[in-house]
PDB file of N, CA and C in Angstrom:
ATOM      1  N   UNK A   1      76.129  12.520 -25.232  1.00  0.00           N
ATOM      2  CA  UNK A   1      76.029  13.802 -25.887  1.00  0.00           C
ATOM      3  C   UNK A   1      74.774  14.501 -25.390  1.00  0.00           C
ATOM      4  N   UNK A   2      74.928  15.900 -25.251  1.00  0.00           N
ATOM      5  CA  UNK A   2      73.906  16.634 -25.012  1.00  0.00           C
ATOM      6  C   UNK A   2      73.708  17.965 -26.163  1.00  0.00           C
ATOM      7  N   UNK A   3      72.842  17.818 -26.661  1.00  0.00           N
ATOM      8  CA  UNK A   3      72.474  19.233 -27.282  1.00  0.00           C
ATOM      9  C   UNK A   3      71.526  19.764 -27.002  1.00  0.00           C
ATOM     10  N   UNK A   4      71.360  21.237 -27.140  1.00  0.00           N
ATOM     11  CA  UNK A   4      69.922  22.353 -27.067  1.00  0.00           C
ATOM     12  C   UNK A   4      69.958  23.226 -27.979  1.00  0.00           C
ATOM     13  N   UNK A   5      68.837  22.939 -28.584  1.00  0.00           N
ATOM     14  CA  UNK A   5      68.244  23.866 -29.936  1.00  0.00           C
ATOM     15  C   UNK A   5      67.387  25.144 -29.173  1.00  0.00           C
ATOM     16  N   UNK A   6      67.344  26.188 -29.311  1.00  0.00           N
ATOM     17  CA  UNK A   6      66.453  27.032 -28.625  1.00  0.00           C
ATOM     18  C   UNK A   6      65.296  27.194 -29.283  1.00  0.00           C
ATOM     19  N   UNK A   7      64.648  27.897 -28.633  1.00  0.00           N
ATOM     20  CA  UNK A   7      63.064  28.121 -29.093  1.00  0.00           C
ATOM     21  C   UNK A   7      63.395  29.244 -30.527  1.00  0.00           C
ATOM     22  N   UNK A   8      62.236  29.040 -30.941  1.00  0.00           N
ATOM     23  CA  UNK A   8      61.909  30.449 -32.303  1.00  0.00           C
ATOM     24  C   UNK A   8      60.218  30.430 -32.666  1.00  0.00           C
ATOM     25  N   UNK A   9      60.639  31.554 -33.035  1.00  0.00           N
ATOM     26  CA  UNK A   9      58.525  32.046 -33.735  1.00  0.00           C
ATOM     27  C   UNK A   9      59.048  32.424 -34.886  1.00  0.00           C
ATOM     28  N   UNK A  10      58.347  31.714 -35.853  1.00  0.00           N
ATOM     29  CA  UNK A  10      58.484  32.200 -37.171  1.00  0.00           C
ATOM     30  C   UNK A  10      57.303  32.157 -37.725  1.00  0.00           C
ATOM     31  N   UNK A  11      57.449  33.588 -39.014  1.00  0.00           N
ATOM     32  CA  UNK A  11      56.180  33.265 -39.671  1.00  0.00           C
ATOM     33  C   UNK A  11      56.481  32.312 -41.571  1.00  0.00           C
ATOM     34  N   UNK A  12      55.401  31.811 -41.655  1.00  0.00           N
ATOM     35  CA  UNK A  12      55.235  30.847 -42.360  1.00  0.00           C
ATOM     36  C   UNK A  12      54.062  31.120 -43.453  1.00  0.00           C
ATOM     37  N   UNK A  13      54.022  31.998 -44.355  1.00  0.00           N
ATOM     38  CA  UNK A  13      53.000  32.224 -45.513  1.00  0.00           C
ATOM     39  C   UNK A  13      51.896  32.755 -44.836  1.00  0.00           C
ATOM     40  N   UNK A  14      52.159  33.514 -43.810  1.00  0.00           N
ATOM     41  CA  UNK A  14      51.339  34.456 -43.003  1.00  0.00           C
ATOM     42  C   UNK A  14      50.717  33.514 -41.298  1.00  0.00           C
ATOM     43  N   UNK A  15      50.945  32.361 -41.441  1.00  0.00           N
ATOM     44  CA  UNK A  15      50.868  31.387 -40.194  1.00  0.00           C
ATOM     45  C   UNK A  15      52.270  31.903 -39.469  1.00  0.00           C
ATOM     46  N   UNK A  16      52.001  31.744 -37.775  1.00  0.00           N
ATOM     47  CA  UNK A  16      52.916  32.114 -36.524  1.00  0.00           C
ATOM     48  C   UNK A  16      52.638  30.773 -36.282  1.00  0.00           C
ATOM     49  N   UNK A  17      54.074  30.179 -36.212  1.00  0.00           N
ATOM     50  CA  UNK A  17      54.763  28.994 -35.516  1.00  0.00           C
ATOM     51  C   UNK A  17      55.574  29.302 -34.298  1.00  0.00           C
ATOM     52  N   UNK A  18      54.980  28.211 -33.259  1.00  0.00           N
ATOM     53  CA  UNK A  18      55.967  28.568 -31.971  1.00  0.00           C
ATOM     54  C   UNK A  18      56.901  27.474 -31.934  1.00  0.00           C
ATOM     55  N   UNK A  19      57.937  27.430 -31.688  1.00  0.00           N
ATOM     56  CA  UNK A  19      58.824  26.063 -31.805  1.00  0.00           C
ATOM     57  C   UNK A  19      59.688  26.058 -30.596  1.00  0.00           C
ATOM     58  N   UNK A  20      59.388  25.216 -29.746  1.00  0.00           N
ATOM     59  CA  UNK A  20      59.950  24.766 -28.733  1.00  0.00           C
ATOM     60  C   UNK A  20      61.562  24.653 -28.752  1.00  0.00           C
ATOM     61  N   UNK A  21      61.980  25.101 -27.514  1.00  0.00           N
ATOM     62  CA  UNK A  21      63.492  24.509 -27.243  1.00  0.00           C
ATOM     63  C   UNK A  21      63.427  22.444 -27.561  1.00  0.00           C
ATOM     64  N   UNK A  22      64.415  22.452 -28.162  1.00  0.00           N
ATOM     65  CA  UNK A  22      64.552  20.615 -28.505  1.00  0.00           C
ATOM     66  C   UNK A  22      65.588  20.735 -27.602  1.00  0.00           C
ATOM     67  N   UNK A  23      66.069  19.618 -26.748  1.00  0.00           N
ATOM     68  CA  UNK A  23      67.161  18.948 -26.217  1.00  0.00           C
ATOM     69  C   UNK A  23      67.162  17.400 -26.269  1.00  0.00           C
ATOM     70  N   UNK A  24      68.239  17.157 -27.028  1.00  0.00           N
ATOM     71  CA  UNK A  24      68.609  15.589 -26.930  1.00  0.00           C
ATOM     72  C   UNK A  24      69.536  15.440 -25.868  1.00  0.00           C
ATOM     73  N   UNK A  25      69.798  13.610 -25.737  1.00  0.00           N
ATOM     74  CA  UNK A  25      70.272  13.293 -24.755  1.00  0.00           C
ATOM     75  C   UNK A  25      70.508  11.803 -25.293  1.00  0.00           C
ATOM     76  N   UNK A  26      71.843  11.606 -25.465  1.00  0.00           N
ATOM     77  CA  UNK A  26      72.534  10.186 -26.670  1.00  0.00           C
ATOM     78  C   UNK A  26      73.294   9.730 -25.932  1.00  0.00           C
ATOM     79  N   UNK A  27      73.795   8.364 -25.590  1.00  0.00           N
ATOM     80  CA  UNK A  27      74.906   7.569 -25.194  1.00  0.00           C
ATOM     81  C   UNK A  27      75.148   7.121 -26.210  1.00  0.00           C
ATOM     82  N   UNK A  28      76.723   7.304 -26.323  1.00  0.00           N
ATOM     83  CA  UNK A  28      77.884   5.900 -27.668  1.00  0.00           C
ATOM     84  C   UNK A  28      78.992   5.500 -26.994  1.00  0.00           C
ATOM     85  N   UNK A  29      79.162   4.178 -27.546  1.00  0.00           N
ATOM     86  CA  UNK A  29      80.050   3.674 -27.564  1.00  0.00           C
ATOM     87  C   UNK A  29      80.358   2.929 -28.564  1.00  0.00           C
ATOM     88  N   UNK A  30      81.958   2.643 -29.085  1.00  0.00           N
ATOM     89  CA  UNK A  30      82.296   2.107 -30.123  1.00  0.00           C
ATOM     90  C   UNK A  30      83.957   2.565 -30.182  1.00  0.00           C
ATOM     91  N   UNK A  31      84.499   1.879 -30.916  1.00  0.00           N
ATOM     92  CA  UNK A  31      85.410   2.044 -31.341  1.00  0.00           C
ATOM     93  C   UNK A  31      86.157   2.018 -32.650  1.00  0.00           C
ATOM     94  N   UNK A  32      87.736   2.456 -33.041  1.00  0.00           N
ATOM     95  CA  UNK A  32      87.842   3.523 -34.061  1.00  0.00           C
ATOM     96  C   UNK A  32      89.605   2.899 -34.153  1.00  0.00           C
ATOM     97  N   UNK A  33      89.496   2.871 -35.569  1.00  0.00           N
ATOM     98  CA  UNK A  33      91.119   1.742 -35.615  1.00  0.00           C
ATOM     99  C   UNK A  33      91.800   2.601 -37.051  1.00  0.00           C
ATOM    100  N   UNK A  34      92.601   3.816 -36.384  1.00  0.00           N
ATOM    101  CA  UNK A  34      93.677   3.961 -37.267  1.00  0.00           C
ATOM    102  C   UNK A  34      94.797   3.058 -38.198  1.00  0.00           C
ATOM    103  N   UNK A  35      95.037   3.584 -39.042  1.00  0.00           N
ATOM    104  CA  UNK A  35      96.014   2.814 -39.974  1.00  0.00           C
ATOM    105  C   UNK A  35      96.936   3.655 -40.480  1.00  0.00           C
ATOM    106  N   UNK A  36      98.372   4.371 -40.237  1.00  0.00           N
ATOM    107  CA  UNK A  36      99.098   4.612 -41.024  1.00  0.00           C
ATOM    108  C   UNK A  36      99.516   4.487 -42.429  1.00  0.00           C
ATOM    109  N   UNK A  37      98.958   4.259 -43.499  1.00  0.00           N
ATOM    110  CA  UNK A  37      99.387   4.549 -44.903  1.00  0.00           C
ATOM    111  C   UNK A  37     100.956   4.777 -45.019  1.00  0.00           C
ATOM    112  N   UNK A  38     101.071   6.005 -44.811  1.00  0.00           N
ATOM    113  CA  UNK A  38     102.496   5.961 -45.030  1.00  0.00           C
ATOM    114  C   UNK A  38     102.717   7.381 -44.028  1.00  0.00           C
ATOM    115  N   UNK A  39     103.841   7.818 -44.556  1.00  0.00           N
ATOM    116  CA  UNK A  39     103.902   9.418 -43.223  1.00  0.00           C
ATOM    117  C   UNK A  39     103.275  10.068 -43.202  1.00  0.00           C
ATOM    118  N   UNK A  40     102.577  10.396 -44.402  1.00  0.00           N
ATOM    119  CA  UNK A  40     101.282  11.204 -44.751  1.00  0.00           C
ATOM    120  C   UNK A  40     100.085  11.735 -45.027  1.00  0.00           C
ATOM    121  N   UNK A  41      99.856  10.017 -44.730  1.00  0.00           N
ATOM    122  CA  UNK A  41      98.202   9.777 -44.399  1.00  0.00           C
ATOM    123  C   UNK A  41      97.864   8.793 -43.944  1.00  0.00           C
ATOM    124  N   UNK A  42      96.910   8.515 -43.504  1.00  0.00           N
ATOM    125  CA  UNK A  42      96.336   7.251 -42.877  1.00  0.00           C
ATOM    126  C   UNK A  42      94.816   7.061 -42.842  1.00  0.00           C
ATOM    127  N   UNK A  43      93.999   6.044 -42.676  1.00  0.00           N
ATOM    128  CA  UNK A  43      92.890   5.612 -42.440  1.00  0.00           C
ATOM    129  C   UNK A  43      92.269   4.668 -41.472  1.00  0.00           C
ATOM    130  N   UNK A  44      91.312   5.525 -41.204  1.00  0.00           N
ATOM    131  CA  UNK A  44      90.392   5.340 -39.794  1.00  0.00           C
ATOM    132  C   UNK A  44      89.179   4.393 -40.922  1.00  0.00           C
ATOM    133  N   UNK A  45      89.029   3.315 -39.526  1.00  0.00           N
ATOM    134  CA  UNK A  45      87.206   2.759 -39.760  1.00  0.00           C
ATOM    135  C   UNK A  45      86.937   2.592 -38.412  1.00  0.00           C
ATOM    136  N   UNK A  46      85.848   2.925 -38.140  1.00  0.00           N
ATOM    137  CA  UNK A  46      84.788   2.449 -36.967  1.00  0.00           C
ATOM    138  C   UNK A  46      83.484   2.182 -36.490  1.00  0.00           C
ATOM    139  N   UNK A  47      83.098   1.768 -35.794  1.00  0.00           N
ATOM    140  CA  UNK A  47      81.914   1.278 -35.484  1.00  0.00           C
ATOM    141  C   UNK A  47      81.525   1.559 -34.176  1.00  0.00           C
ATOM    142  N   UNK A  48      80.202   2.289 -33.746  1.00  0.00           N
ATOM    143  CA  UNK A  48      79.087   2.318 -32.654  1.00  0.00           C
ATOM    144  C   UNK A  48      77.960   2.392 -32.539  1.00  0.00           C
ATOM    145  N   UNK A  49      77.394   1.995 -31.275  1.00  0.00           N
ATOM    146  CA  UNK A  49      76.008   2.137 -31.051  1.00  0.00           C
ATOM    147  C   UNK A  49      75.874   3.175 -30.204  1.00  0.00           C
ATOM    148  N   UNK A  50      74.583   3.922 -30.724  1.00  0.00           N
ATOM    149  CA  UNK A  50      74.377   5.375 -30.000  1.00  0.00           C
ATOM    150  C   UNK A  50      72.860   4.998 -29.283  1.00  0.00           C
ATOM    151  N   UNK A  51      72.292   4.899 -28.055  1.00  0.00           N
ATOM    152  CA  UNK A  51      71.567   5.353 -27.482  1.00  0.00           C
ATOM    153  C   UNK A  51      70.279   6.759 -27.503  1.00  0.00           C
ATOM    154  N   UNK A  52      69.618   7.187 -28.445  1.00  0.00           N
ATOM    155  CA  UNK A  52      68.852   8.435 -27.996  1.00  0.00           C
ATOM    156  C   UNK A  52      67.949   7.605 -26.978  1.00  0.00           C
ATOM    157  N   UNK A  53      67.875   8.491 -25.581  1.00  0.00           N
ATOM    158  CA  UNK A  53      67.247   8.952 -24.665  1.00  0.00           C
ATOM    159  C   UNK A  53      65.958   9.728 -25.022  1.00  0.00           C
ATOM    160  N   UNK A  54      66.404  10.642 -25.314  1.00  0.00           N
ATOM    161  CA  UNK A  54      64.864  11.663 -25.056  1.00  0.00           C
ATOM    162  C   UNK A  54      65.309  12.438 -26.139  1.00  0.00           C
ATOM    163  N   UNK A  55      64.749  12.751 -27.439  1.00  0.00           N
ATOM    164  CA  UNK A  55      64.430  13.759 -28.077  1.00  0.00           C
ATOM    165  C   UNK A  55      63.423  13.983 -28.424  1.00  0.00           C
ATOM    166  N   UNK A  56      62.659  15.473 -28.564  1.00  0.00           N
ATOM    167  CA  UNK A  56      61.196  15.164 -28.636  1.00  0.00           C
ATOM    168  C   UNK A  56      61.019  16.578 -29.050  1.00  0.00           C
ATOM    169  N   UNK A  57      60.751  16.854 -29.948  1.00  0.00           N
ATOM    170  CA  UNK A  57      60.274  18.569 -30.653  1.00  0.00           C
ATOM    171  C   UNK A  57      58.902  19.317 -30.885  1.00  0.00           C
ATOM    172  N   UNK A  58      58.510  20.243 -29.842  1.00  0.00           N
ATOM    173  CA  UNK A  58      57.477  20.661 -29.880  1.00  0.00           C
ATOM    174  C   UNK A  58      57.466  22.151 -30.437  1.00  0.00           C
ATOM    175  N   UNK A  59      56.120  21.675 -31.174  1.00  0.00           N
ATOM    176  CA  UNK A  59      55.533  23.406 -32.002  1.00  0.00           C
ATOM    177  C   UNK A  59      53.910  23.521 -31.773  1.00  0.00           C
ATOM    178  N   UNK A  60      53.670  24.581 -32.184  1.00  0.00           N
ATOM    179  CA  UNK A  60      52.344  24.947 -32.070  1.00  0.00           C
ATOM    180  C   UNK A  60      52.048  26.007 -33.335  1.00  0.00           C
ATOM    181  N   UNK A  61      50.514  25.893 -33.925  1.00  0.00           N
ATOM    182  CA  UNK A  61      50.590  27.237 -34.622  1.00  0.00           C
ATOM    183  C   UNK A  61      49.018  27.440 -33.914  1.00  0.00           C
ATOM    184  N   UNK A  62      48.833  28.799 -33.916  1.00  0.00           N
ATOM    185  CA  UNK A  62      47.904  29.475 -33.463  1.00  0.00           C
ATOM    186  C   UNK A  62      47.460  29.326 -32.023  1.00  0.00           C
ATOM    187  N   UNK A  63      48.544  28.915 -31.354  1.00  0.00           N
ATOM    188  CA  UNK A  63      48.612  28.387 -29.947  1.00  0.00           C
ATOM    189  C   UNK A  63      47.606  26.871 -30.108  1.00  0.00           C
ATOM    190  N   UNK A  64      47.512  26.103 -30.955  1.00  0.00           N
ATOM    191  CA  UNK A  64      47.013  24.579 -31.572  1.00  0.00           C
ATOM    192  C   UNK A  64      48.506  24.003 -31.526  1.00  0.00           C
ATOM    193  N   UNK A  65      49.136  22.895 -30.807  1.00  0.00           N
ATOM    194  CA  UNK A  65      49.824  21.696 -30.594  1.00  0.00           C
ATOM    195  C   UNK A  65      49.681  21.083 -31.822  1.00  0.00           C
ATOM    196  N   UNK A  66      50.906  20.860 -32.884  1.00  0.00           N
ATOM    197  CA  UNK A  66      51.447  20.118 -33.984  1.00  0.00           C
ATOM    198  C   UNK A  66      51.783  18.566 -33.467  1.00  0.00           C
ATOM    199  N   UNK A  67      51.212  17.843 -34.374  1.00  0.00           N
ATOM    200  CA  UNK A  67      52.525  16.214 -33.895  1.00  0.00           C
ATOM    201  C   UNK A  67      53.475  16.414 -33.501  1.00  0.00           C
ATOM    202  N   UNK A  68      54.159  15.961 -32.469  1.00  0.00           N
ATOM    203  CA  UNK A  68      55.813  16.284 -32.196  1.00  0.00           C
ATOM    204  C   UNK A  68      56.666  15.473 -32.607  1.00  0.00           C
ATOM    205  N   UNK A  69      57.528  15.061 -33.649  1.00  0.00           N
ATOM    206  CA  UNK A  69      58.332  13.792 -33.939  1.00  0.00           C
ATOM    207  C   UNK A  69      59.208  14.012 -32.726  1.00  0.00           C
ATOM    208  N   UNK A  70      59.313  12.582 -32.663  1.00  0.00           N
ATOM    209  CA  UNK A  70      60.012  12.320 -31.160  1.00  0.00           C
ATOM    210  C   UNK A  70      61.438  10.898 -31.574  1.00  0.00           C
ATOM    211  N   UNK A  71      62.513  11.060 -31.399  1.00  0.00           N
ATOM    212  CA  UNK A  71      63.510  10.244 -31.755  1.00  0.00           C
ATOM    213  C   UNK A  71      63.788   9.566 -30.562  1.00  0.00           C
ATOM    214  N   UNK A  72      63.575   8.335 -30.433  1.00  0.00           N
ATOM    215  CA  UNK A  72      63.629   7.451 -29.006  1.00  0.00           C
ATOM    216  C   UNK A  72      64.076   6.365 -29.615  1.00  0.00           C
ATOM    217  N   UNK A  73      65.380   5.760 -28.998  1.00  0.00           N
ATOM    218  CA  UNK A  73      65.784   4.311 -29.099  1.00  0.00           C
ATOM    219  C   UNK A  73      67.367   4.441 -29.806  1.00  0.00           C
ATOM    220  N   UNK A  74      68.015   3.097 -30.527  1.00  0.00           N
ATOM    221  CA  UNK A  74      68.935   2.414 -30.773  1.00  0.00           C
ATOM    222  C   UNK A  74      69.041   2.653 -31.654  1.00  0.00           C
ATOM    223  N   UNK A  75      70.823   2.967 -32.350  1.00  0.00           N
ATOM    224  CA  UNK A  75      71.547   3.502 -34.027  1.00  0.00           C
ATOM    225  C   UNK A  75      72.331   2.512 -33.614  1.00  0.00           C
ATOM    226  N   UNK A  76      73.146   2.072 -35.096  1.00  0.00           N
ATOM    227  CA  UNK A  76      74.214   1.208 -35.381  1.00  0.00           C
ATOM    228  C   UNK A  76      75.063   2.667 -36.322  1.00  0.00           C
ATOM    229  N   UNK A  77      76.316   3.181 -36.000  1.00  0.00           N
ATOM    230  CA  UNK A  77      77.207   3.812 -36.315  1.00  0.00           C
ATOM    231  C   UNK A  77      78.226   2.977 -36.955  1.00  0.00           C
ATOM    232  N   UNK A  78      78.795   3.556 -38.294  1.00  0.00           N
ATOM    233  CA  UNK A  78      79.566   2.535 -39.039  1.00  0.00           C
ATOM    234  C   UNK A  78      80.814   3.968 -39.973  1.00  0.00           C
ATOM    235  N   UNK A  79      82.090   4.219 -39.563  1.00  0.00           N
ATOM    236  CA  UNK A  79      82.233   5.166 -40.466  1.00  0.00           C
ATOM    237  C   UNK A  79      83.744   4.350 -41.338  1.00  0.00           C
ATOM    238  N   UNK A  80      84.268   5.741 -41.978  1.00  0.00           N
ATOM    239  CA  UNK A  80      85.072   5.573 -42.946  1.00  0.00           C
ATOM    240  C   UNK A  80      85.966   6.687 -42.861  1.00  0.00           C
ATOM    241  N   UNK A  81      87.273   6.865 -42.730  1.00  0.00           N
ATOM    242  CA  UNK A  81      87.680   7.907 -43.586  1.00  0.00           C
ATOM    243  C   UNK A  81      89.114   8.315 -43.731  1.00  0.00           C
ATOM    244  N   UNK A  82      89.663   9.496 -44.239  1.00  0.00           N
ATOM    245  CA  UNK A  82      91.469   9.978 -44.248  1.00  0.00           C
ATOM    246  C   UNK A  82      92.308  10.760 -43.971  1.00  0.00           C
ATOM    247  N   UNK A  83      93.052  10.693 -43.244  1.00  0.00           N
ATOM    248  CA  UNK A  83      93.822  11.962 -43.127  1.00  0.00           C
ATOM    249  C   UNK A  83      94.821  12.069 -44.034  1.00  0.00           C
ATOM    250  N   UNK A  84      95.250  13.198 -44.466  1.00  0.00           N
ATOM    251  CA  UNK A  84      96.295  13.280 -45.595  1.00  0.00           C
ATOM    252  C   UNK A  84      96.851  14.829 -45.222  1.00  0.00           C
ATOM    253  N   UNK A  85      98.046  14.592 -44.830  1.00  0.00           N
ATOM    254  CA  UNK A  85      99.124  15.912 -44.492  1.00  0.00           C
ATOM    255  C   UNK A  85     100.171  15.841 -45.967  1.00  0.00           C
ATOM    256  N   UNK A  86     100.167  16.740 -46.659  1.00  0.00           N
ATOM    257  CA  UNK A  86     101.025  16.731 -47.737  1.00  0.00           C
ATOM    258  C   UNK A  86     102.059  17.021 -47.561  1.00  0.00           C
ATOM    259  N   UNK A  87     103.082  17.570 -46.128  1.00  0.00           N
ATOM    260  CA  UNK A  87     104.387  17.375 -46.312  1.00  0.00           C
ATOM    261  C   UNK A  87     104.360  17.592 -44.463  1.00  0.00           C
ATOM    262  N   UNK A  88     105.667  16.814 -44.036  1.00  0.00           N
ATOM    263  CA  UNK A  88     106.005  16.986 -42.998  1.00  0.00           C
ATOM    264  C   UNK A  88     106.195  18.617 -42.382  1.00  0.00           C
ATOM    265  N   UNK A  89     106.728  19.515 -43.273  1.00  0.00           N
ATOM    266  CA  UNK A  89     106.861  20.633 -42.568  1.00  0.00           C
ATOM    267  C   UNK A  89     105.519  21.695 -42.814  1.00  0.00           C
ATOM    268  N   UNK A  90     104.562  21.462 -43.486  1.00  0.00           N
ATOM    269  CA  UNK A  90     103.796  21.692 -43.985  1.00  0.00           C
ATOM    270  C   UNK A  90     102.358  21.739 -42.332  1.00  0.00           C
ATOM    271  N   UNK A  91     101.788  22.613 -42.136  1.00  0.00           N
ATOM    272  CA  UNK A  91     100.863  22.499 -41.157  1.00  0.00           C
ATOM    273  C   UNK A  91      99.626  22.310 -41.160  1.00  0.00           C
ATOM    274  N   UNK A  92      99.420  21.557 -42.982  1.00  0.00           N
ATOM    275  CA  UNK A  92      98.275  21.567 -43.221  1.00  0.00           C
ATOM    276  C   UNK A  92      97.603  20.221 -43.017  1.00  0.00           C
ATOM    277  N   UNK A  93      96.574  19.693 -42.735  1.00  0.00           N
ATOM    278  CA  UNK A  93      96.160  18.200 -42.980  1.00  0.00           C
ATOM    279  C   UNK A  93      94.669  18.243 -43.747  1.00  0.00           C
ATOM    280  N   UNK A  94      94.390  17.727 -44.079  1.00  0.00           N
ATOM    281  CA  UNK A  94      92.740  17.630 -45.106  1.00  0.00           C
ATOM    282  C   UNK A  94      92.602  16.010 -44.714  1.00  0.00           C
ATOM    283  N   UNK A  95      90.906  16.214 -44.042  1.00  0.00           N
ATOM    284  CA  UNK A  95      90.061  15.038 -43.316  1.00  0.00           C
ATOM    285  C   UNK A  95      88.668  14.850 -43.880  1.00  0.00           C
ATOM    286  N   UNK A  96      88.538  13.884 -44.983  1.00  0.00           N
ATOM    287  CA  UNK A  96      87.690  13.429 -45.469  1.00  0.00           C
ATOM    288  C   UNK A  96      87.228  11.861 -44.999  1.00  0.00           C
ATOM    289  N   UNK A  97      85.748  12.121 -44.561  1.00  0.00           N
ATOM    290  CA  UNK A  97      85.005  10.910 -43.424  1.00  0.00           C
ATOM    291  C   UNK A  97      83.549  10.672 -44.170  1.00  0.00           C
ATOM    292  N   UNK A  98      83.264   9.403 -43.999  1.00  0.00           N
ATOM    293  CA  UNK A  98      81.752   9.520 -44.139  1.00  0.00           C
ATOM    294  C   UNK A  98      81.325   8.093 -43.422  1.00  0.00           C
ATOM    295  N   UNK A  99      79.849   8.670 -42.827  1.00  0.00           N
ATOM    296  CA  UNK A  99      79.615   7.543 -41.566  1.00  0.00           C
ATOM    297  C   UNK A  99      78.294   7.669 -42.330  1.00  0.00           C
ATOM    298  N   UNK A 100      77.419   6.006 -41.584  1.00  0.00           N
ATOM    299  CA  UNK A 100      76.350   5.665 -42.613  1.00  0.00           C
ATOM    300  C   UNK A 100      75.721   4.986 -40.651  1.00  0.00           C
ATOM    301  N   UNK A 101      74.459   5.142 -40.633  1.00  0.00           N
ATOM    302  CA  UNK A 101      73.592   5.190 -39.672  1.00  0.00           C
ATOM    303  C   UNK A 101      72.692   3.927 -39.892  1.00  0.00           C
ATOM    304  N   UNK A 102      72.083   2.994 -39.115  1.00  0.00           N
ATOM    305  CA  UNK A 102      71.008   2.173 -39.370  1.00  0.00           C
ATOM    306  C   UNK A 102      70.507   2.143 -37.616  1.00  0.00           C
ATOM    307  N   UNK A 103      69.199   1.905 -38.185  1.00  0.00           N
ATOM    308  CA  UNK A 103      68.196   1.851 -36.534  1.00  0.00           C
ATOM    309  C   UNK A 103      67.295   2.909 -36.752  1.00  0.00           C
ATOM    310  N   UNK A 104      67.239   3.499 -35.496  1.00  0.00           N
ATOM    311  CA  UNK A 104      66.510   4.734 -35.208  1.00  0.00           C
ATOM    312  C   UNK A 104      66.544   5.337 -36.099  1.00  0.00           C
ATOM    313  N   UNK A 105      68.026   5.899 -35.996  1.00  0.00           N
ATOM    314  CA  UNK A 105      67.988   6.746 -37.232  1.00  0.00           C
ATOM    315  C   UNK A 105      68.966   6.332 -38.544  1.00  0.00           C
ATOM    316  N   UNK A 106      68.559   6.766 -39.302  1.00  0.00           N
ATOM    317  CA  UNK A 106      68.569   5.902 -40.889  1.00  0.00           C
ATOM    318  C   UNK A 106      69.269   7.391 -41.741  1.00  0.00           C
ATOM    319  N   UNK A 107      70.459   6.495 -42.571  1.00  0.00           N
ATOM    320  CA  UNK A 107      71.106   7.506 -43.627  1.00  0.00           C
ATOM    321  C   UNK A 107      72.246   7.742 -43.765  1.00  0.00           C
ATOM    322  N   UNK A 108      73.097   9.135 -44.265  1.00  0.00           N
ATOM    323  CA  UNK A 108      74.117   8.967 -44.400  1.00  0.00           C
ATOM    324  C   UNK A 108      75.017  10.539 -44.287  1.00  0.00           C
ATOM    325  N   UNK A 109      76.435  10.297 -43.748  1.00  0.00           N
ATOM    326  CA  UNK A 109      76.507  11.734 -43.099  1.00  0.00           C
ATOM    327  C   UNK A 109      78.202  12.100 -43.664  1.00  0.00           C
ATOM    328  N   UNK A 110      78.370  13.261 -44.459  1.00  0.00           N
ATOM    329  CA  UNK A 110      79.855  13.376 -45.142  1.00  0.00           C
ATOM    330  C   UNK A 110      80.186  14.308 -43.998  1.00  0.00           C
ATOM    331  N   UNK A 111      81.448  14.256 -43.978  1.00  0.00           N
ATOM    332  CA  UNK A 111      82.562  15.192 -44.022  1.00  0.00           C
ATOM    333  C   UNK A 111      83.742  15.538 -44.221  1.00  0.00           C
ATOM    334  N   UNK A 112      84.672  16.913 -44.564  1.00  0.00           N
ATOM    335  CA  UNK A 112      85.182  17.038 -45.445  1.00  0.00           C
ATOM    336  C   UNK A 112      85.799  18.612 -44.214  1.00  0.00           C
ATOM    337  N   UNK A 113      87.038  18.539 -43.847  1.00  0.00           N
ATOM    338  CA  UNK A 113      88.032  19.328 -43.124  1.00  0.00           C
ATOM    339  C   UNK A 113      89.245  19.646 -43.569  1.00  0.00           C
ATOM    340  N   UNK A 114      89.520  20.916 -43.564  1.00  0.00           N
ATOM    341  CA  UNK A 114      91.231  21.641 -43.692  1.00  0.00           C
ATOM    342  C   UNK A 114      91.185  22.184 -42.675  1.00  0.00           C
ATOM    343  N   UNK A 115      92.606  21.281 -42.130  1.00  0.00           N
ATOM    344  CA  UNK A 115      93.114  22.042 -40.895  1.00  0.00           C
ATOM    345  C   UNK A 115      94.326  22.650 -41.098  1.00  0.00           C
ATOM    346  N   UNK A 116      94.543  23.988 -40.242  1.00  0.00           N
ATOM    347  CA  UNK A 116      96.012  24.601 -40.157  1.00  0.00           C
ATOM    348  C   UNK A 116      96.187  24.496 -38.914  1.00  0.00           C
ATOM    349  N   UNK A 117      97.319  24.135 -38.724  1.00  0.00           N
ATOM    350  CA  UNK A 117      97.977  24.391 -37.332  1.00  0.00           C
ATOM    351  C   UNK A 117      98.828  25.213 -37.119  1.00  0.00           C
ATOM    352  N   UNK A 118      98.716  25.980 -36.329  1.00  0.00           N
ATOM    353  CA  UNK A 118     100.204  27.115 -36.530  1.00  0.00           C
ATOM    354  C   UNK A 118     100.871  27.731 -34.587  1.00  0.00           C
TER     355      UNK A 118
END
């Protein structure tokens, strides 16, 4: 995975913050084991390890250099979750997931989707 956050200046209770472009840079791998329920829903679990490479976030105020938290190293990825289509002719499906993080980075992450297809 690659992401880029862009730069911004903001002010802050009358303080000018400069905030650097962030770009990460993640390898995963893992895998992900559907289960049919019945015609109309089913459930996923899976498991990976993610790699951060290089993330590293720089700011400044008053042109003065802030600590930069910097995210470097090894996650254990662990998720959960369902698909549920309420009728065959129906184009709707609703995808409720939640994945839980240990390592590097630590915690816990929902989500919650309606899809139409048309």
């Amino acid at each position: 995975f690659f992401t880029r956050q862009g730069s911004d200046d903001v002010t802050i209770l009358g303080d000018k913050f400069d905030f650097d472009a962030v770009t990460s840079q993640r390898l995963r791998t893992g895998a992900r084991y559907n289960f049919a329920l019945n015609e109309s829903a089913s459930f996923y679990s899976g498991a990976a390890y993610e790699y951060e490479l290089d993330g590293k976030a720089n700011a400044s105020v008053y042109g003065y250099a802030i600590d930069a938290p910097e995210l470097k190293g090894g996650s254990g990825v662990l998720e959960i979750g369902t698909s549920v289509r309420p009728s065959k002719t129906m184009p709707l499906t609703l995808n409720v997931g939640l994945q839980g993080y240990v390592g590097q980075r630590e915690g816990v992450a929902g989500q919650a989707s309606l899809k139409y297809a048309f």
